[in-house]
N, C-alpha and C. Protein backbone atom coordinates (compact mmCIF):
# COMPACT_ATOMS: atom_id res chain seq x y z
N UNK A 1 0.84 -1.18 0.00
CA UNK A 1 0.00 0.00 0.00
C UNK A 1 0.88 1.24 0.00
N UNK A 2 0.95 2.13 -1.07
CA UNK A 2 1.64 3.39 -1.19
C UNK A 2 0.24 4.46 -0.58
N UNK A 3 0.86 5.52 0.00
CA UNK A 3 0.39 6.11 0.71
C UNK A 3 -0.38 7.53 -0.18
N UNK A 4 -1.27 7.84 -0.16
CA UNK A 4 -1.60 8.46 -1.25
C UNK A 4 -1.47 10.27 -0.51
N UNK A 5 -1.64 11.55 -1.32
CA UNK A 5 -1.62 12.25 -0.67
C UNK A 5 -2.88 12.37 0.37
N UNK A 6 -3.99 12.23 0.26
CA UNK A 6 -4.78 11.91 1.01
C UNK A 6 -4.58 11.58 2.42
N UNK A 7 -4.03 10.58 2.06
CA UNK A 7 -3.69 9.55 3.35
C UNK A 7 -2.93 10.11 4.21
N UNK A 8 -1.51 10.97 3.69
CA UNK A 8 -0.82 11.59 4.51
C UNK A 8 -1.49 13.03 5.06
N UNK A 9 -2.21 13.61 4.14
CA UNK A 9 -2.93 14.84 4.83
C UNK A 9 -3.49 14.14 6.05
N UNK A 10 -4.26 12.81 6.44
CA UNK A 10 -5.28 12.70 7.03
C UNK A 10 -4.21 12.29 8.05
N UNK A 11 -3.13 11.59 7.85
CA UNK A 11 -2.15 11.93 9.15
C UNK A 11 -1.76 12.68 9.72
N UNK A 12 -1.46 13.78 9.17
CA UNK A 12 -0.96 14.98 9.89
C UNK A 12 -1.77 15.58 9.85
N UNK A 13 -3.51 15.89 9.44
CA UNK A 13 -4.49 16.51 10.49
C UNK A 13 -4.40 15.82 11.73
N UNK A 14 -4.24 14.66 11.93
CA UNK A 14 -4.48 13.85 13.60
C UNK A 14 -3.49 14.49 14.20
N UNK A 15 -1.74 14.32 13.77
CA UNK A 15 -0.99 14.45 14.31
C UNK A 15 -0.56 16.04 14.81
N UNK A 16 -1.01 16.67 13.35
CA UNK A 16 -0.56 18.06 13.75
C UNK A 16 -1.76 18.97 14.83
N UNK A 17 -3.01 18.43 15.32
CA UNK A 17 -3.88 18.83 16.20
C UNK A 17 -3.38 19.28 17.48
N UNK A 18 -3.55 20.32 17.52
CA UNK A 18 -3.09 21.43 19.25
C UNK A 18 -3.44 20.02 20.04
N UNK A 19 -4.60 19.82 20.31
CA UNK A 19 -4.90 19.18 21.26
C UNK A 19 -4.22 17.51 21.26
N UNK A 20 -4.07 16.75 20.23
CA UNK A 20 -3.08 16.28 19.87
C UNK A 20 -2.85 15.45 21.02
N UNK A 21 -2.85 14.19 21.56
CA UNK A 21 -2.20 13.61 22.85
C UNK A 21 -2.25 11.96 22.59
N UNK A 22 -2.62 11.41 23.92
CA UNK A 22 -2.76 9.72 23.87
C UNK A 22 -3.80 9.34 22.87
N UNK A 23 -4.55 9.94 22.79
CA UNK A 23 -5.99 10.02 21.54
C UNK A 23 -5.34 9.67 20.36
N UNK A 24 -4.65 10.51 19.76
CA UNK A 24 -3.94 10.49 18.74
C UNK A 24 -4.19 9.04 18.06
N UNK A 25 -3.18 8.40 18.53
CA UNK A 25 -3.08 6.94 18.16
C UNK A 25 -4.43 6.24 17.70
N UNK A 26 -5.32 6.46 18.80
CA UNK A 26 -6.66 5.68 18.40
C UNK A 26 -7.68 6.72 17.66
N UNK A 27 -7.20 7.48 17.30
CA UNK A 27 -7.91 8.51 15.97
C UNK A 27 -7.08 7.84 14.78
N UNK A 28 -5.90 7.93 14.81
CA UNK A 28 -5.40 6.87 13.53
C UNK A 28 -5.78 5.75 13.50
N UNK A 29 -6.07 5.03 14.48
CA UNK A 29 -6.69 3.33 13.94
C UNK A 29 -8.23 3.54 13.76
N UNK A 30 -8.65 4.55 14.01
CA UNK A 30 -10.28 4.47 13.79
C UNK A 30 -10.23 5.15 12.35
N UNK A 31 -9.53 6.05 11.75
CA UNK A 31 -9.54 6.67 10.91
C UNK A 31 -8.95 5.99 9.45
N UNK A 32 -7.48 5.10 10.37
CA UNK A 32 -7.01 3.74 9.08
C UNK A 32 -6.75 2.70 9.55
N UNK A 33 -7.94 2.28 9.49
CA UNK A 33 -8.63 0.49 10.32
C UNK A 33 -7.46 -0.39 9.53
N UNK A 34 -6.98 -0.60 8.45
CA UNK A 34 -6.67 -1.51 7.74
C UNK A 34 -4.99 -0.98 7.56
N UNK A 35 -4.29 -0.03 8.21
CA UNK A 35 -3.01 0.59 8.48
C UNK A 35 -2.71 -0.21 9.51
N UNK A 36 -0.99 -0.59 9.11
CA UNK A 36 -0.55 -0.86 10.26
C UNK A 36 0.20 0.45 11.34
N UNK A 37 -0.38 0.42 12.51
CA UNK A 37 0.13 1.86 13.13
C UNK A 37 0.88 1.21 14.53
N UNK A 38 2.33 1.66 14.56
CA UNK A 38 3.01 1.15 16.08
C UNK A 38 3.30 2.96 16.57
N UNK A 39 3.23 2.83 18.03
CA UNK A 39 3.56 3.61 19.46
C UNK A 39 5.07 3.55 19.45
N UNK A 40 5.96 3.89 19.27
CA UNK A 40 7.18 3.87 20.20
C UNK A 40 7.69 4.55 21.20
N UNK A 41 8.47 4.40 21.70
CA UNK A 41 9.12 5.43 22.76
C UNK A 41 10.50 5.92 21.81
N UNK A 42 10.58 6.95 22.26
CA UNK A 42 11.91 8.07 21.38
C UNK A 42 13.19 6.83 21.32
N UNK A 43 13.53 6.50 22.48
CA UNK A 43 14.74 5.84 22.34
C UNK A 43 15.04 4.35 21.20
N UNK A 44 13.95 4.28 21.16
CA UNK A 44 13.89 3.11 20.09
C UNK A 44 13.97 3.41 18.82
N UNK A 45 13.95 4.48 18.01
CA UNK A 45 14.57 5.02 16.86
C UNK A 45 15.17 6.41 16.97
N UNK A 46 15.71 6.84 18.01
CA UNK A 46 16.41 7.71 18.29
C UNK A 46 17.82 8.07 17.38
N UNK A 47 18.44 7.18 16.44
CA UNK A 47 19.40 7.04 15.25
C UNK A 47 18.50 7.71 14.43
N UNK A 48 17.67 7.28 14.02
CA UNK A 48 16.65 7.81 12.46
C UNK A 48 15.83 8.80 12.57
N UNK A 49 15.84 10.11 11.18
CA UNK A 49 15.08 10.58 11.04
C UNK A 49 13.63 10.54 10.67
N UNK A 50 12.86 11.12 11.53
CA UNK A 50 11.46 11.30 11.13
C UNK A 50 11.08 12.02 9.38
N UNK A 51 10.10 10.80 9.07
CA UNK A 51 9.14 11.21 7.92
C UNK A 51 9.07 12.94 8.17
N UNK A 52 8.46 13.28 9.52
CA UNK A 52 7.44 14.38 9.52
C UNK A 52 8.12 14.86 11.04
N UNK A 53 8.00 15.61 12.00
CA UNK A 53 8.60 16.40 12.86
C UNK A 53 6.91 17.02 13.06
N UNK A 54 5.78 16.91 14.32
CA UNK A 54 4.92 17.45 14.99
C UNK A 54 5.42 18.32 16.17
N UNK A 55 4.74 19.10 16.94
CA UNK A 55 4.60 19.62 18.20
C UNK A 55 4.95 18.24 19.17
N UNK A 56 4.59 17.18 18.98
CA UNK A 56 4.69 16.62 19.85
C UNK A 56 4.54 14.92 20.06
N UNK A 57 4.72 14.57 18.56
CA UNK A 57 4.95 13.60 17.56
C UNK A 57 6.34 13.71 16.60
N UNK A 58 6.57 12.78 16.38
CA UNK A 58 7.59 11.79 14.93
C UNK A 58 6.82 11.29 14.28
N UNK A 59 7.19 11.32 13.02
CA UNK A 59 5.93 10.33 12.23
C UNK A 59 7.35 9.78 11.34
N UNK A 60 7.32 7.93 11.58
CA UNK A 60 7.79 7.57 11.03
C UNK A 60 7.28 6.60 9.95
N UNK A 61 7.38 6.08 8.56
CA UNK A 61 7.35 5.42 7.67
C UNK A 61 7.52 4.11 7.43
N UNK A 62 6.97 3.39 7.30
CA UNK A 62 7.80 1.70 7.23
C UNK A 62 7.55 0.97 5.99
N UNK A 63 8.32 0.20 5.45
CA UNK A 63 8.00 -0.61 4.47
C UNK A 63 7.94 -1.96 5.09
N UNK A 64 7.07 -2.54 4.76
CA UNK A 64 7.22 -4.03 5.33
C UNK A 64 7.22 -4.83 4.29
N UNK A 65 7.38 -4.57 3.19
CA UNK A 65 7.27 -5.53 1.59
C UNK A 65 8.06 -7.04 1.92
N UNK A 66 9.68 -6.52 2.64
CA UNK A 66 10.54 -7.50 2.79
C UNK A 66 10.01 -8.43 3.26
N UNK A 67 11.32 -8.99 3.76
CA UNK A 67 10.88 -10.17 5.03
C UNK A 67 11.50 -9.36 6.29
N UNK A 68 11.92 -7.94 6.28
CA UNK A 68 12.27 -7.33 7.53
C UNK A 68 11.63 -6.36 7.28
N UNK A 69 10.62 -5.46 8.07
CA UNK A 69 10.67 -3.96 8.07
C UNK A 69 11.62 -3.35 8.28
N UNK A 70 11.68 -2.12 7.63
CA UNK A 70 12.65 -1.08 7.88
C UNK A 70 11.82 0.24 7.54
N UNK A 71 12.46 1.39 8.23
CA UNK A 71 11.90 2.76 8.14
C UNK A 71 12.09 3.24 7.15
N UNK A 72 11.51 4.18 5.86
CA UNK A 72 11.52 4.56 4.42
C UNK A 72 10.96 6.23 4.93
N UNK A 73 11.49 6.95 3.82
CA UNK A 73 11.06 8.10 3.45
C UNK A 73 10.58 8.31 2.32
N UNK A 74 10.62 7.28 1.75
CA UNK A 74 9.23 6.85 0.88
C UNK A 74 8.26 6.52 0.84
N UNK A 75 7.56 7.56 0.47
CA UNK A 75 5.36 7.64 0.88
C UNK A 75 5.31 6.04 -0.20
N UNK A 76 5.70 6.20 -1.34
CA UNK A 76 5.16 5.17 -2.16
C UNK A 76 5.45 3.69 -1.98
N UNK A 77 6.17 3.91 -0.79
CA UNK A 77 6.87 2.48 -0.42
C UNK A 77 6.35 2.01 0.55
N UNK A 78 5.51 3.24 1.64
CA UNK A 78 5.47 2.43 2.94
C UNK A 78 3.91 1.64 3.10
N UNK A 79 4.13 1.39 4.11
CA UNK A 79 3.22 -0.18 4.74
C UNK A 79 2.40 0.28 5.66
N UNK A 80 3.08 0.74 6.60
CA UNK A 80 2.66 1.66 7.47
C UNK A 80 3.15 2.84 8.39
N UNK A 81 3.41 2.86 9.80
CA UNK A 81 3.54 4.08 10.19
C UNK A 81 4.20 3.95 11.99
N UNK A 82 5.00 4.32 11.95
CA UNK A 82 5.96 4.54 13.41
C UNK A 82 5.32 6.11 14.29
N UNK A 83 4.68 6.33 15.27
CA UNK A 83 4.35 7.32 15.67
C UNK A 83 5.58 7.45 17.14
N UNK A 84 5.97 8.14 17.14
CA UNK A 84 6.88 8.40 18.48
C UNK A 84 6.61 9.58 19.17
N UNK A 85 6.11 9.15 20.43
CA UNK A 85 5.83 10.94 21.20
C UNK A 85 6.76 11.23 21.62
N UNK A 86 7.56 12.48 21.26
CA UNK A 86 8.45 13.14 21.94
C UNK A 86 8.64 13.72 23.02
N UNK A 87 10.17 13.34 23.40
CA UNK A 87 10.32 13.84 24.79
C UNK A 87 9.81 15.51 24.95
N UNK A 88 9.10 15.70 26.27
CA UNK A 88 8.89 17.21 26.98
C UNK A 88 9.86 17.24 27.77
N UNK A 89 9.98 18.73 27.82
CA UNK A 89 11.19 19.25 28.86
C UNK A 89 10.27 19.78 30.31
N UNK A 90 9.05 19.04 30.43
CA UNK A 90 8.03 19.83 31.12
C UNK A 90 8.32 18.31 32.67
């Protein structure tokens, strides 16, 4: 599944939302039932750049075509989607 522009607008309306929080996540699975969507914590791709840079999100990319996923910055490649909430200094 290549990601259409659509698809990515409808991500980053969720992601880029002020209000924006734990919701998040389950506004993307209600919104792309049939997406694969993972949670991480920062330190677990803390090497790699983010697809996208939010207020308070990473939006990362995945291809899973292989027999390994790996993270892509290619919309037309990916599978699904790495969300990482970023560290607060709060």
């Amino acid at each position: 599944m290549a990601f259409s522009a659509e698809d990515l607008a409808g991500i980053d309306a969720v992601l880029s939302a002020a209000e924006a929080g734990a919701e998040a996540i389950a506004a993307l699975r209600a919104r792309f039932p049939g997406l694969s969507i993972t949670l991480c914590d920062p330190s677990d791709v803390d090497t790699e750049d983010p697809f996208k840079e939010y207020e308070r999100f990473d939006l990362h990319l995945v291809n899973g075509a292989g027999h390994c996923w790996q993270l892509t910055s290619e919309s037309n490649a990916a599978t699904g989607i790495v969300v990482v909430k970023r560290k607060t200094s709060d």
